[in-house]
PDB file of N, CA and C in Angstrom:
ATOM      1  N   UNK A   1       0.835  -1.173   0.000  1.00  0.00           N
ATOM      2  CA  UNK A   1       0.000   0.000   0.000  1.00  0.00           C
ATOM      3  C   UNK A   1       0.883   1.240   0.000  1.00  0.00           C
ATOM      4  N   UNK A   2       0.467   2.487  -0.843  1.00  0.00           N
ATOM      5  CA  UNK A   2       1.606   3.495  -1.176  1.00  0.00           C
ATOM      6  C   UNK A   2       0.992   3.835  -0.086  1.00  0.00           C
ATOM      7  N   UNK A   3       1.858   5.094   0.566  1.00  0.00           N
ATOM      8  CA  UNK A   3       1.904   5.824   1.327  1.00  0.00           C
ATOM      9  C   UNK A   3       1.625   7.312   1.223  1.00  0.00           C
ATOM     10  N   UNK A   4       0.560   8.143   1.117  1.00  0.00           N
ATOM     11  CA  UNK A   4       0.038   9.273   0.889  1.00  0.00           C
ATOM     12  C   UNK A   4       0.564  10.332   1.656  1.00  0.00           C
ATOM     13  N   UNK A   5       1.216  11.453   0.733  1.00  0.00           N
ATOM     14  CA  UNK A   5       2.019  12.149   1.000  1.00  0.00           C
ATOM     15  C   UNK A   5       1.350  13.397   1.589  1.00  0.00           C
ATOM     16  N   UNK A   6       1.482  13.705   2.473  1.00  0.00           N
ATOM     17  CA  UNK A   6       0.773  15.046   3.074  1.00  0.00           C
ATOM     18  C   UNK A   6       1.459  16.312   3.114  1.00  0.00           C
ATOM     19  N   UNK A   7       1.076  17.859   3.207  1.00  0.00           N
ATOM     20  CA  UNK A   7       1.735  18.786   3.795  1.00  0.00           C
ATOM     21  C   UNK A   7       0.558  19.920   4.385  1.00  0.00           C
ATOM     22  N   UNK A   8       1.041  20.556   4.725  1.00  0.00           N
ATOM     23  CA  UNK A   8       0.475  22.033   5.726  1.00  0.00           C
ATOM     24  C   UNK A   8       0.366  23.136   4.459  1.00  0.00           C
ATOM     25  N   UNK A   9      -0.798  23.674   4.443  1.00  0.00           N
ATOM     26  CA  UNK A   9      -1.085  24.389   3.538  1.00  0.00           C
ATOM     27  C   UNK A   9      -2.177  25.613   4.317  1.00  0.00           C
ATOM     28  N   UNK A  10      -2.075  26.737   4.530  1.00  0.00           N
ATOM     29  CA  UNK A  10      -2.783  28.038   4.806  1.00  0.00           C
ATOM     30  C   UNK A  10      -3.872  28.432   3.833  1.00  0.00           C
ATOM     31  N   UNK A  11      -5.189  28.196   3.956  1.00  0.00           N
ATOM     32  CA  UNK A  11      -6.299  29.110   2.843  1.00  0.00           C
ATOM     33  C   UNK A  11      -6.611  29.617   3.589  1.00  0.00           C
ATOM     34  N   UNK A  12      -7.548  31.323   2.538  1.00  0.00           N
ATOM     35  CA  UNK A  12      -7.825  31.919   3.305  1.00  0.00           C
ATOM     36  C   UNK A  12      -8.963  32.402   2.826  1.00  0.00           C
ATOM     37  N   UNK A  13     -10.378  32.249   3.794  1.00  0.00           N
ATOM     38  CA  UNK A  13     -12.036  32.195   3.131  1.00  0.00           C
ATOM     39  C   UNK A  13     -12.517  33.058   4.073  1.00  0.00           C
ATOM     40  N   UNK A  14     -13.189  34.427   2.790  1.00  0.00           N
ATOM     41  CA  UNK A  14     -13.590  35.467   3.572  1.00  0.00           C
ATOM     42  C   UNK A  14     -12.629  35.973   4.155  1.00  0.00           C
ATOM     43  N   UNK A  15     -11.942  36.058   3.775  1.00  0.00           N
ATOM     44  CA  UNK A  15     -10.459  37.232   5.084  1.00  0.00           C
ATOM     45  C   UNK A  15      -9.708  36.567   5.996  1.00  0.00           C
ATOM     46  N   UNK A  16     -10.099  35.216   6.078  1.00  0.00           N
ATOM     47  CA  UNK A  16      -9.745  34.430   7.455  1.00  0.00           C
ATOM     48  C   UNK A  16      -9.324  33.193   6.809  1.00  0.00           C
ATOM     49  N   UNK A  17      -7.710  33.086   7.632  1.00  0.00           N
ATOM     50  CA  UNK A  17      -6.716  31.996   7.038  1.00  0.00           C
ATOM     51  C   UNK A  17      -7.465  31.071   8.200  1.00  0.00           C
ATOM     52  N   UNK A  18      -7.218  29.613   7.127  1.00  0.00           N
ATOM     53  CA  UNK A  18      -7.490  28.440   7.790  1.00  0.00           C
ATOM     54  C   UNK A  18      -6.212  27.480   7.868  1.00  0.00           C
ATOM     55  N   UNK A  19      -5.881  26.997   8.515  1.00  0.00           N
ATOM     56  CA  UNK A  19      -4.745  26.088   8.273  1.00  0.00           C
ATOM     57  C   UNK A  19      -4.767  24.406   7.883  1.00  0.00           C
ATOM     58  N   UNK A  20      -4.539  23.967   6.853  1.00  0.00           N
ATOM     59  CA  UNK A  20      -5.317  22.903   6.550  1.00  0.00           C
ATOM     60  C   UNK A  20      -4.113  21.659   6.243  1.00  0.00           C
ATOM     61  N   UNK A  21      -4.504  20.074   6.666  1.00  0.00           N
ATOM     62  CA  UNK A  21      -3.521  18.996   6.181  1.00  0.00           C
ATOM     63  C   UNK A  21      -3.910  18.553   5.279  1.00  0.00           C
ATOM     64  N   UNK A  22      -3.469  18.230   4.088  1.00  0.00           N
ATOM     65  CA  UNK A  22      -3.871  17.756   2.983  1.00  0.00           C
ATOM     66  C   UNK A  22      -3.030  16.593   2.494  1.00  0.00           C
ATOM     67  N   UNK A  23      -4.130  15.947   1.184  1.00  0.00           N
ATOM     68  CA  UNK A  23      -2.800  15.301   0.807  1.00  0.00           C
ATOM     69  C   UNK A  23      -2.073  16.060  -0.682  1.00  0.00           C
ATOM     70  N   UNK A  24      -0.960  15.724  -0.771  1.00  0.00           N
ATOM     71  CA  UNK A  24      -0.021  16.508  -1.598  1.00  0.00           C
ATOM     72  C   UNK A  24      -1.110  16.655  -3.343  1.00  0.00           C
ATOM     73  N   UNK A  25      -1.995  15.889  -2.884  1.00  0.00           N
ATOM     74  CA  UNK A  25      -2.013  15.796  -4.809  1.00  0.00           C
ATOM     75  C   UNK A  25      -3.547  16.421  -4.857  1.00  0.00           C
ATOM     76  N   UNK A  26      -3.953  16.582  -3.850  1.00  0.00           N
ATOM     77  CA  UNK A  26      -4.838  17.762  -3.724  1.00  0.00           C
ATOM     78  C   UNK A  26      -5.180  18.440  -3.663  1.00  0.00           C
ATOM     79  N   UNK A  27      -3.616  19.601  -3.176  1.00  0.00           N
ATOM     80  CA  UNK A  27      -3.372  20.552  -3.613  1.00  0.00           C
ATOM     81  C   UNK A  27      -3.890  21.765  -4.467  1.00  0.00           C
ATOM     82  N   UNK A  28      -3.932  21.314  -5.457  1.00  0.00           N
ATOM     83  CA  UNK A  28      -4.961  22.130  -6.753  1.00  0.00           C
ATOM     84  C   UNK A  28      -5.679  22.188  -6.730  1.00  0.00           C
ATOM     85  N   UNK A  29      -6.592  22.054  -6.650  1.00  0.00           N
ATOM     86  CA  UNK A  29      -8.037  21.206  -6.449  1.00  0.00           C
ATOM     87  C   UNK A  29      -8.537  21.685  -5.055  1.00  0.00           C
ATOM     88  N   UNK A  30      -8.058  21.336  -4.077  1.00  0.00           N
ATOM     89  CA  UNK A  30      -8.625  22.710  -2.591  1.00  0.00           C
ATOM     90  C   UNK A  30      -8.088  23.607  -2.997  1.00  0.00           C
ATOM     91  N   UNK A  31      -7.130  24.733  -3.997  1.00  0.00           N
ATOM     92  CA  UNK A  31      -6.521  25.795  -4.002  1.00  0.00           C
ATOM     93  C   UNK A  31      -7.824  26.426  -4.760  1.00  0.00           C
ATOM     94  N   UNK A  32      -8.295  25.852  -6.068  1.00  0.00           N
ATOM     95  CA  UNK A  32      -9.407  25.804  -6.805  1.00  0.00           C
ATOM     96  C   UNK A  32     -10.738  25.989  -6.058  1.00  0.00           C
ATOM     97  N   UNK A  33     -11.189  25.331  -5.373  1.00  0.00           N
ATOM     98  CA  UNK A  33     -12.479  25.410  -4.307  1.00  0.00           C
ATOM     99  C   UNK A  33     -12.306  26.683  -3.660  1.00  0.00           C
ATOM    100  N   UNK A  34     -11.084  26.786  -2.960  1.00  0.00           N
ATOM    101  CA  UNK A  34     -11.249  27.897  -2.177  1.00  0.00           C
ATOM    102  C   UNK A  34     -11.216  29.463  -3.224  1.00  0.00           C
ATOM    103  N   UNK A  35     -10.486  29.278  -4.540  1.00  0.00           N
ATOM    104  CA  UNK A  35     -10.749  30.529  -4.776  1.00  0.00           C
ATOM    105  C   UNK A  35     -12.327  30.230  -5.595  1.00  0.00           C
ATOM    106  N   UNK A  36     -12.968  29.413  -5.505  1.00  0.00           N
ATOM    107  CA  UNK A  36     -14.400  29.580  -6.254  1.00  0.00           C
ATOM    108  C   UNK A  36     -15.284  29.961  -5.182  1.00  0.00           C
ATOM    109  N   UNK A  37     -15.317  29.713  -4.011  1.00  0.00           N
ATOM    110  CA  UNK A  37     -16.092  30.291  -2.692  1.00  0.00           C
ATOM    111  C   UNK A  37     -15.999  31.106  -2.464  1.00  0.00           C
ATOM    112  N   UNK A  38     -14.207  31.950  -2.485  1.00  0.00           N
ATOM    113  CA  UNK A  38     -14.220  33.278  -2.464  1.00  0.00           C
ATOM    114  C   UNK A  38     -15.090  34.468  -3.554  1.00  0.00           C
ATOM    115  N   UNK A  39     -14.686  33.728  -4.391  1.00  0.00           N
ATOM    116  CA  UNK A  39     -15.277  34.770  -5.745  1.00  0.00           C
ATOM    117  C   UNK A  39     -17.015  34.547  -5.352  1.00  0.00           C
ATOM    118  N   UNK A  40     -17.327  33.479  -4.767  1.00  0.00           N
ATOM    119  CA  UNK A  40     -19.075  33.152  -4.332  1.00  0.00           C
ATOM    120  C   UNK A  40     -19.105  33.880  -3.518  1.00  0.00           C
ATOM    121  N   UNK A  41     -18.390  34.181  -2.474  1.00  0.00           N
ATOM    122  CA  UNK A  41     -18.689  34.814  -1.438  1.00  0.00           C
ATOM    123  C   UNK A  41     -18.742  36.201  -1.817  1.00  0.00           C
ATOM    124  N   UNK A  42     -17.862  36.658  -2.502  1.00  0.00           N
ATOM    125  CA  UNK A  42     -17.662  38.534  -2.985  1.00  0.00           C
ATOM    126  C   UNK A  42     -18.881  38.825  -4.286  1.00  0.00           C
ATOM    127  N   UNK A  43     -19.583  38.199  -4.425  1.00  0.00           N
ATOM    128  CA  UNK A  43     -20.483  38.236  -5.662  1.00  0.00           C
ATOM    129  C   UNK A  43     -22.001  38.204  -4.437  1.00  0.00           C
ATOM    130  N   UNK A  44     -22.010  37.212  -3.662  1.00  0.00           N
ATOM    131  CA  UNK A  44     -22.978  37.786  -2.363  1.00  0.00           C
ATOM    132  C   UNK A  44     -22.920  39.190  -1.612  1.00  0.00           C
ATOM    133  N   UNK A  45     -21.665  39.412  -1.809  1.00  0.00           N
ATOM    134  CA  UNK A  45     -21.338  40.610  -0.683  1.00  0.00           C
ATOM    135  C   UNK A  45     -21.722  41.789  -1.935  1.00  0.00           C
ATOM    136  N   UNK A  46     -21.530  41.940  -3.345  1.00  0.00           N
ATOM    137  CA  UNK A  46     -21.839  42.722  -4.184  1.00  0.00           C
ATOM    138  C   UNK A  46     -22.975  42.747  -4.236  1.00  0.00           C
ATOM    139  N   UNK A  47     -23.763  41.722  -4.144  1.00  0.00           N
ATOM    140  CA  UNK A  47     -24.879  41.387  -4.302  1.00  0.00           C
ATOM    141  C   UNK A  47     -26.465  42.202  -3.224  1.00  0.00           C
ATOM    142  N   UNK A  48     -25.663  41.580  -2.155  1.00  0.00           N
ATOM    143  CA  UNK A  48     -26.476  42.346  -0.622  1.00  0.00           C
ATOM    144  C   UNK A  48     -25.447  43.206  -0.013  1.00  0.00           C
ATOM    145  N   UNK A  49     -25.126  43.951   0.045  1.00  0.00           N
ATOM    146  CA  UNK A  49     -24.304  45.194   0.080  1.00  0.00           C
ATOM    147  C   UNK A  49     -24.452  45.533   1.748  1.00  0.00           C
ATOM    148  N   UNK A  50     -25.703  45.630   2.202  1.00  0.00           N
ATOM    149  CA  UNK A  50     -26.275  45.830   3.567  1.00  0.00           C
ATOM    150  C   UNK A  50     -25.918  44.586   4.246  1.00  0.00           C
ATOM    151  N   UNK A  51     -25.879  43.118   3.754  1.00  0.00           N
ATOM    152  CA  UNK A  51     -25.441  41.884   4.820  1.00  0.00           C
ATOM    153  C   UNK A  51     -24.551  41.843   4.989  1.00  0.00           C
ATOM    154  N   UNK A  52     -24.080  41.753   6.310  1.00  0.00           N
ATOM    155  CA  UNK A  52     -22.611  41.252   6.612  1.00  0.00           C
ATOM    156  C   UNK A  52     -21.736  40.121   6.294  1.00  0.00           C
ATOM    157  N   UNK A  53     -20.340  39.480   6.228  1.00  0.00           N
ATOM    158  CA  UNK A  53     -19.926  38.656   5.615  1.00  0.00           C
ATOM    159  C   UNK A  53     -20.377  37.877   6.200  1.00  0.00           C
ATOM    160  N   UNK A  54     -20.917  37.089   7.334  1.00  0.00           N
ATOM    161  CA  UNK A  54     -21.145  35.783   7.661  1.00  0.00           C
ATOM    162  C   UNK A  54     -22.452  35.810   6.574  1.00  0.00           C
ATOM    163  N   UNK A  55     -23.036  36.415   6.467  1.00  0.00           N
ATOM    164  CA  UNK A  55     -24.359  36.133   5.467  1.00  0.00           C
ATOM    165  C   UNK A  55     -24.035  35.795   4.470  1.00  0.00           C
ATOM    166  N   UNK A  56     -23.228  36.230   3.904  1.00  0.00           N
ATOM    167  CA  UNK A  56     -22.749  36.277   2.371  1.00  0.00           C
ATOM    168  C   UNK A  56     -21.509  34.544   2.583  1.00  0.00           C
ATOM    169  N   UNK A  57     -20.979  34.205   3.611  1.00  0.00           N
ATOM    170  CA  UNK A  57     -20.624  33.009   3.686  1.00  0.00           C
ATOM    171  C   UNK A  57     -21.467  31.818   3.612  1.00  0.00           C
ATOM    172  N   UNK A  58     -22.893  32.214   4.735  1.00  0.00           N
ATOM    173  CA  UNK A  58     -23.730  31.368   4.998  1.00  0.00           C
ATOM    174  C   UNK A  58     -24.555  31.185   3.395  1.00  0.00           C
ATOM    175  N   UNK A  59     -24.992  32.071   2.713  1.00  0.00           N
ATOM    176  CA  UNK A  59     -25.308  31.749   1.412  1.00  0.00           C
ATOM    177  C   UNK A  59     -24.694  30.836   0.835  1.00  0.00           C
ATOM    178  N   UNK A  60     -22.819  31.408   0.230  1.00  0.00           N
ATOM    179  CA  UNK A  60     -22.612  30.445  -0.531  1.00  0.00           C
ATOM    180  C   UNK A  60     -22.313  29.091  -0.290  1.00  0.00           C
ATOM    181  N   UNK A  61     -22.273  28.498   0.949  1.00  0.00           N
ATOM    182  CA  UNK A  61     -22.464  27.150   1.877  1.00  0.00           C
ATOM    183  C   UNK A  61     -23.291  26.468   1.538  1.00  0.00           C
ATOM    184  N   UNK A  62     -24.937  27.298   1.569  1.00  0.00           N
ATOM    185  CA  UNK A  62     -26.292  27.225   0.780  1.00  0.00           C
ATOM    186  C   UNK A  62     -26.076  26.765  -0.762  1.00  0.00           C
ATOM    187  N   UNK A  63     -25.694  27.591  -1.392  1.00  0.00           N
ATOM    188  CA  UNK A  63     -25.923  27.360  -2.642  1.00  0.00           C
ATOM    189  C   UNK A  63     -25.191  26.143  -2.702  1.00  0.00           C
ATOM    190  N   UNK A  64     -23.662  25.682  -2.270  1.00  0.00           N
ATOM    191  CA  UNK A  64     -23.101  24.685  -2.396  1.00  0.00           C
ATOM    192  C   UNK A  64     -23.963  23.156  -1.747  1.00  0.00           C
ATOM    193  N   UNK A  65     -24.872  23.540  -1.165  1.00  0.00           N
ATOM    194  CA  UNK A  65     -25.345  22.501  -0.113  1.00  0.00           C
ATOM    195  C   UNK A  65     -26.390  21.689  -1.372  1.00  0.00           C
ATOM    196  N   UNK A  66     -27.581  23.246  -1.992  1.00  0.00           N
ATOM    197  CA  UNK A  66     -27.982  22.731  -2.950  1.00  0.00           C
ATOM    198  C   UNK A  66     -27.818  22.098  -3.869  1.00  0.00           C
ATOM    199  N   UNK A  67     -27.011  22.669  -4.447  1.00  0.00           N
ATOM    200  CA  UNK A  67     -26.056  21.725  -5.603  1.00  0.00           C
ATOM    201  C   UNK A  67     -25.451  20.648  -5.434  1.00  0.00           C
ATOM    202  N   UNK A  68     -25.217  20.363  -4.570  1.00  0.00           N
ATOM    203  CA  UNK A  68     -24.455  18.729  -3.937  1.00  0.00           C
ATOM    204  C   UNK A  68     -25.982  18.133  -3.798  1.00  0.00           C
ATOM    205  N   UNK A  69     -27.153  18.311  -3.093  1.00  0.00           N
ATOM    206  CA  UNK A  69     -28.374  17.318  -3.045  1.00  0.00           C
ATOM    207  C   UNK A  69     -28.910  17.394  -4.590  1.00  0.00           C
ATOM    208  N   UNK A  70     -29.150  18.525  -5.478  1.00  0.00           N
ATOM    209  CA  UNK A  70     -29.695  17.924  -6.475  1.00  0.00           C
ATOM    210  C   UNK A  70     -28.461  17.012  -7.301  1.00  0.00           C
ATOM    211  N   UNK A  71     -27.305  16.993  -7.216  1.00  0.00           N
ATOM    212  CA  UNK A  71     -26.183  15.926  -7.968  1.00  0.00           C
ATOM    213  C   UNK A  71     -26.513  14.623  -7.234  1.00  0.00           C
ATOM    214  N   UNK A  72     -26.439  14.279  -5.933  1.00  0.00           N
ATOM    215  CA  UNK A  72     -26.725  13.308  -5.183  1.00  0.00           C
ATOM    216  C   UNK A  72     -28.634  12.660  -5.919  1.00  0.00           C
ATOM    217  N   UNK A  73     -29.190  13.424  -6.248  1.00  0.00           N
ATOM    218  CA  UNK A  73     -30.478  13.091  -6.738  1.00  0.00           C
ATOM    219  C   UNK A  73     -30.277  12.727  -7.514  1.00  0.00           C
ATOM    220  N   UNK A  74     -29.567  13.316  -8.545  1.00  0.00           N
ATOM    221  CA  UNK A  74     -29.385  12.579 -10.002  1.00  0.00           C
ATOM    222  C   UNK A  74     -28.926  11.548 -10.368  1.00  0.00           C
ATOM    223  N   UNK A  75     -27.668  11.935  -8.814  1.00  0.00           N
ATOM    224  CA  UNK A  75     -26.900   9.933  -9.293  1.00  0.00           C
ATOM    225  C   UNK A  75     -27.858   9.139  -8.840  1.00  0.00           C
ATOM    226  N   UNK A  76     -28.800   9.336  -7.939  1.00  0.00           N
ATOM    227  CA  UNK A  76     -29.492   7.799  -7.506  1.00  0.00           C
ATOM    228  C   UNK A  76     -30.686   7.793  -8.570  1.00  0.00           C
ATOM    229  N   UNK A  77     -31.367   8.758  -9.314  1.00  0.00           N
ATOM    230  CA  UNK A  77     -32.106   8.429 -10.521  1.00  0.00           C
ATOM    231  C   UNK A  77     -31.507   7.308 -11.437  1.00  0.00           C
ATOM    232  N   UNK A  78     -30.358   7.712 -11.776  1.00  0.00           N
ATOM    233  CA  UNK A  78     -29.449   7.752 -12.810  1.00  0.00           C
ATOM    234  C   UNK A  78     -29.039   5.972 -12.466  1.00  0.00           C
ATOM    235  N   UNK A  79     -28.727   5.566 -11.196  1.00  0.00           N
ATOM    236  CA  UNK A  79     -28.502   4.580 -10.042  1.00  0.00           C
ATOM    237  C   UNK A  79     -29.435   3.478 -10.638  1.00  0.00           C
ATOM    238  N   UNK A  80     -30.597   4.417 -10.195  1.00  0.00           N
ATOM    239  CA  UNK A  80     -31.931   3.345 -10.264  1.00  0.00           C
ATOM    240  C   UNK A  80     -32.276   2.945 -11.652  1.00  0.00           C
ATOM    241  N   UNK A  81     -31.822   4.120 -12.910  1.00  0.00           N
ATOM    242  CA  UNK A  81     -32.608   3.831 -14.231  1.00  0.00           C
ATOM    243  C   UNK A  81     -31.694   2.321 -14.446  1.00  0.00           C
ATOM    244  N   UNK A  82     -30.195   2.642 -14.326  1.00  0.00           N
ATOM    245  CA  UNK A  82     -29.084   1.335 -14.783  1.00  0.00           C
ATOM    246  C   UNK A  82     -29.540   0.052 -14.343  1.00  0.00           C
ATOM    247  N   UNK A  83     -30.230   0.106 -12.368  1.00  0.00           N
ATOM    248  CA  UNK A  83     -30.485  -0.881 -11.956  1.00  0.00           C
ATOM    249  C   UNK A  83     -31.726  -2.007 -12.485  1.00  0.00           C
ATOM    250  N   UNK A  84     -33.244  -0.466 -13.207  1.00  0.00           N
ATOM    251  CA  UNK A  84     -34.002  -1.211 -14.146  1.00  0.00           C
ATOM    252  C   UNK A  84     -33.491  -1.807 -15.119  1.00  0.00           C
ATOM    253  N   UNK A  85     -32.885  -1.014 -15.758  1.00  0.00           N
ATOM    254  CA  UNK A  85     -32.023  -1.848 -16.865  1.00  0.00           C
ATOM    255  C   UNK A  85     -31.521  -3.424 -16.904  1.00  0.00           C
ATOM    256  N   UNK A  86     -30.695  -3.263 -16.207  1.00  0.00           N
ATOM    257  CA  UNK A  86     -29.763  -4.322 -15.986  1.00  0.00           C
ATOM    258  C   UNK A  86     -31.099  -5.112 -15.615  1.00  0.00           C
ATOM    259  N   UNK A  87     -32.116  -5.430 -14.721  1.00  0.00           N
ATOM    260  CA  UNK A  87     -32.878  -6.209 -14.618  1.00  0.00           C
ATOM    261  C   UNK A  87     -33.741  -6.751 -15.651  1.00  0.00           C
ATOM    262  N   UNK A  88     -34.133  -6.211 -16.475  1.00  0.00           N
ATOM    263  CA  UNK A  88     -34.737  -6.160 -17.961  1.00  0.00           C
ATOM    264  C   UNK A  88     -34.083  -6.701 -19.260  1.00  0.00           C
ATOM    265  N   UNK A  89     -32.826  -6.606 -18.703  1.00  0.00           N
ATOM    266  CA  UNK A  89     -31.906  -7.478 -19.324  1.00  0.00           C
ATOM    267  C   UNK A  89     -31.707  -8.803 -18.648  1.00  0.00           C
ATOM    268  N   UNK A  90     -31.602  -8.701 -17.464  1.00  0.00           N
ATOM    269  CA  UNK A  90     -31.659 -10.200 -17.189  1.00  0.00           C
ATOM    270  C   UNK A  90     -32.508 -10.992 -17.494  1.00  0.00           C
ATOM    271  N   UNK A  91     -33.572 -10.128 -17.264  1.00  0.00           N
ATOM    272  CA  UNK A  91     -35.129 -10.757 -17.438  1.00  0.00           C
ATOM    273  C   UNK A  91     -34.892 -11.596 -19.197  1.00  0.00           C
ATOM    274  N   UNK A  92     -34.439 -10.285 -20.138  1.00  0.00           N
ATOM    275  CA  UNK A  92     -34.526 -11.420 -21.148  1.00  0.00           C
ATOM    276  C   UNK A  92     -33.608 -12.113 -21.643  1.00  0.00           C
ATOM    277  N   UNK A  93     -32.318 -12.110 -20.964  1.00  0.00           N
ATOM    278  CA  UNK A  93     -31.545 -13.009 -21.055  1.00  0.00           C
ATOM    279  C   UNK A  93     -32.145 -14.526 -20.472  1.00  0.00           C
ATOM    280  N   UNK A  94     -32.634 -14.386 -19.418  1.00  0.00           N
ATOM    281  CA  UNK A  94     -33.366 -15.564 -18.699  1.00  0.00           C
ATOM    282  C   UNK A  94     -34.173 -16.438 -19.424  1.00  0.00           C
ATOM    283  N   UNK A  95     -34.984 -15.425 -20.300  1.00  0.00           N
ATOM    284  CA  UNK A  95     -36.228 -15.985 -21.408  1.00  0.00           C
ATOM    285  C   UNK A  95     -35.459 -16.446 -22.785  1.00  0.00           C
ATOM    286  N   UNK A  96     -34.473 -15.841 -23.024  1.00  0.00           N
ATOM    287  CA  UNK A  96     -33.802 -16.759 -24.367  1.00  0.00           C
ATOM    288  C   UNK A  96     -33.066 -18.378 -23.783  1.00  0.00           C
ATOM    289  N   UNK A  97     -32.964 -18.289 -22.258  1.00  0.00           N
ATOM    290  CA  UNK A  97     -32.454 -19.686 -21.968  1.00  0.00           C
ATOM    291  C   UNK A  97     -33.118 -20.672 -21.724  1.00  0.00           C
ATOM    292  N   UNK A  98     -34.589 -20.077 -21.404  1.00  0.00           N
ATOM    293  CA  UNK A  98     -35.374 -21.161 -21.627  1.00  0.00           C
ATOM    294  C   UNK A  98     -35.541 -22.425 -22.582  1.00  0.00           C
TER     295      UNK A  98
END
Protein backbone atom coordinates (compact mmCIF):
# COMPACT_ATOMS: atom_id res chain seq x y z
CA UNK A 1 0.00 0.00 0.00
CA UNK A 2 1.61 3.50 -1.18
CA UNK A 3 1.90 5.82 1.33
CA UNK A 4 0.04 9.27 0.89
CA UNK A 5 2.02 12.15 1.00
CA UNK A 6 0.77 15.05 3.07
CA UNK A 7 1.74 18.79 3.80
CA UNK A 8 0.47 22.03 5.73
CA UNK A 9 -1.08 24.39 3.54
CA UNK A 10 -2.78 28.04 4.81
CA UNK A 11 -6.30 29.11 2.84
CA UNK A 12 -7.82 31.92 3.30
CA UNK A 13 -12.04 32.19 3.13
CA UNK A 14 -13.59 35.47 3.57
CA UNK A 15 -10.46 37.23 5.08
CA UNK A 16 -9.75 34.43 7.45
CA UNK A 17 -6.72 32.00 7.04
CA UNK A 18 -7.49 28.44 7.79
CA UNK A 19 -4.75 26.09 8.27
CA UNK A 20 -5.32 22.90 6.55
CA UNK A 21 -3.52 19.00 6.18
CA UNK A 22 -3.87 17.76 2.98
CA UNK A 23 -2.80 15.30 0.81
CA UNK A 24 -0.02 16.51 -1.60
CA UNK A 25 -2.01 15.80 -4.81
CA UNK A 26 -4.84 17.76 -3.72
CA UNK A 27 -3.37 20.55 -3.61
CA UNK A 28 -4.96 22.13 -6.75
CA UNK A 29 -8.04 21.21 -6.45
CA UNK A 30 -8.62 22.71 -2.59
CA UNK A 31 -6.52 25.79 -4.00
CA UNK A 32 -9.41 25.80 -6.80
CA UNK A 33 -12.48 25.41 -4.31
CA UNK A 34 -11.25 27.90 -2.18
CA UNK A 35 -10.75 30.53 -4.78
CA UNK A 36 -14.40 29.58 -6.25
CA UNK A 37 -16.09 30.29 -2.69
CA UNK A 38 -14.22 33.28 -2.46
CA UNK A 39 -15.28 34.77 -5.74
CA UNK A 40 -19.07 33.15 -4.33
CA UNK A 41 -18.69 34.81 -1.44
CA UNK A 42 -17.66 38.53 -2.99
CA UNK A 43 -20.48 38.24 -5.66
CA UNK A 44 -22.98 37.79 -2.36
CA UNK A 45 -21.34 40.61 -0.68
CA UNK A 46 -21.84 42.72 -4.18
CA UNK A 47 -24.88 41.39 -4.30
CA UNK A 48 -26.48 42.35 -0.62
CA UNK A 49 -24.30 45.19 0.08
CA UNK A 50 -26.27 45.83 3.57
CA UNK A 51 -25.44 41.88 4.82
CA UNK A 52 -22.61 41.25 6.61
CA UNK A 53 -19.93 38.66 5.61
CA UNK A 54 -21.14 35.78 7.66
CA UNK A 55 -24.36 36.13 5.47
CA UNK A 56 -22.75 36.28 2.37
CA UNK A 57 -20.62 33.01 3.69
CA UNK A 58 -23.73 31.37 5.00
CA UNK A 59 -25.31 31.75 1.41
CA UNK A 60 -22.61 30.45 -0.53
CA UNK A 61 -22.46 27.15 1.88
CA UNK A 62 -26.29 27.23 0.78
CA UNK A 63 -25.92 27.36 -2.64
CA UNK A 64 -23.10 24.69 -2.40
CA UNK A 65 -25.34 22.50 -0.11
CA UNK A 66 -27.98 22.73 -2.95
CA UNK A 67 -26.06 21.72 -5.60
CA UNK A 68 -24.46 18.73 -3.94
CA UNK A 69 -28.37 17.32 -3.05
CA UNK A 70 -29.70 17.92 -6.47
CA UNK A 71 -26.18 15.93 -7.97
CA UNK A 72 -26.73 13.31 -5.18
CA UNK A 73 -30.48 13.09 -6.74
CA UNK A 74 -29.39 12.58 -10.00
CA UNK A 75 -26.90 9.93 -9.29
CA UNK A 76 -29.49 7.80 -7.51
CA UNK A 77 -32.11 8.43 -10.52
CA UNK A 78 -29.45 7.75 -12.81
CA UNK A 79 -28.50 4.58 -10.04
CA UNK A 80 -31.93 3.35 -10.26
CA UNK A 81 -32.61 3.83 -14.23
CA UNK A 82 -29.08 1.34 -14.78
CA UNK A 83 -30.49 -0.88 -11.96
CA UNK A 84 -34.00 -1.21 -14.15
CA UNK A 85 -32.02 -1.85 -16.86
CA UNK A 86 -29.76 -4.32 -15.99
CA UNK A 87 -32.88 -6.21 -14.62
CA UNK A 88 -34.74 -6.16 -17.96
CA UNK A 89 -31.91 -7.48 -19.32
CA UNK A 90 -31.66 -10.20 -17.19
CA UNK A 91 -35.13 -10.76 -17.44
CA UNK A 92 -34.53 -11.42 -21.15
CA UNK A 93 -31.55 -13.01 -21.06
CA UNK A 94 -33.37 -15.56 -18.70
CA UNK A 95 -36.23 -15.98 -21.41
CA UNK A 96 -33.80 -16.76 -24.37
CA UNK A 97 -32.45 -19.69 -21.97
CA UNK A 98 -35.37 -21.16 -21.63
Amino acid sequence: MEAVETKQITVTIAGRPYPLKISARDESAIRKLVKEVNEKINRFQLNYAKRDKQDSLAMAILTYAVDLQVAKQKNTTQDQDLSDKLSQLDELLSNLMK
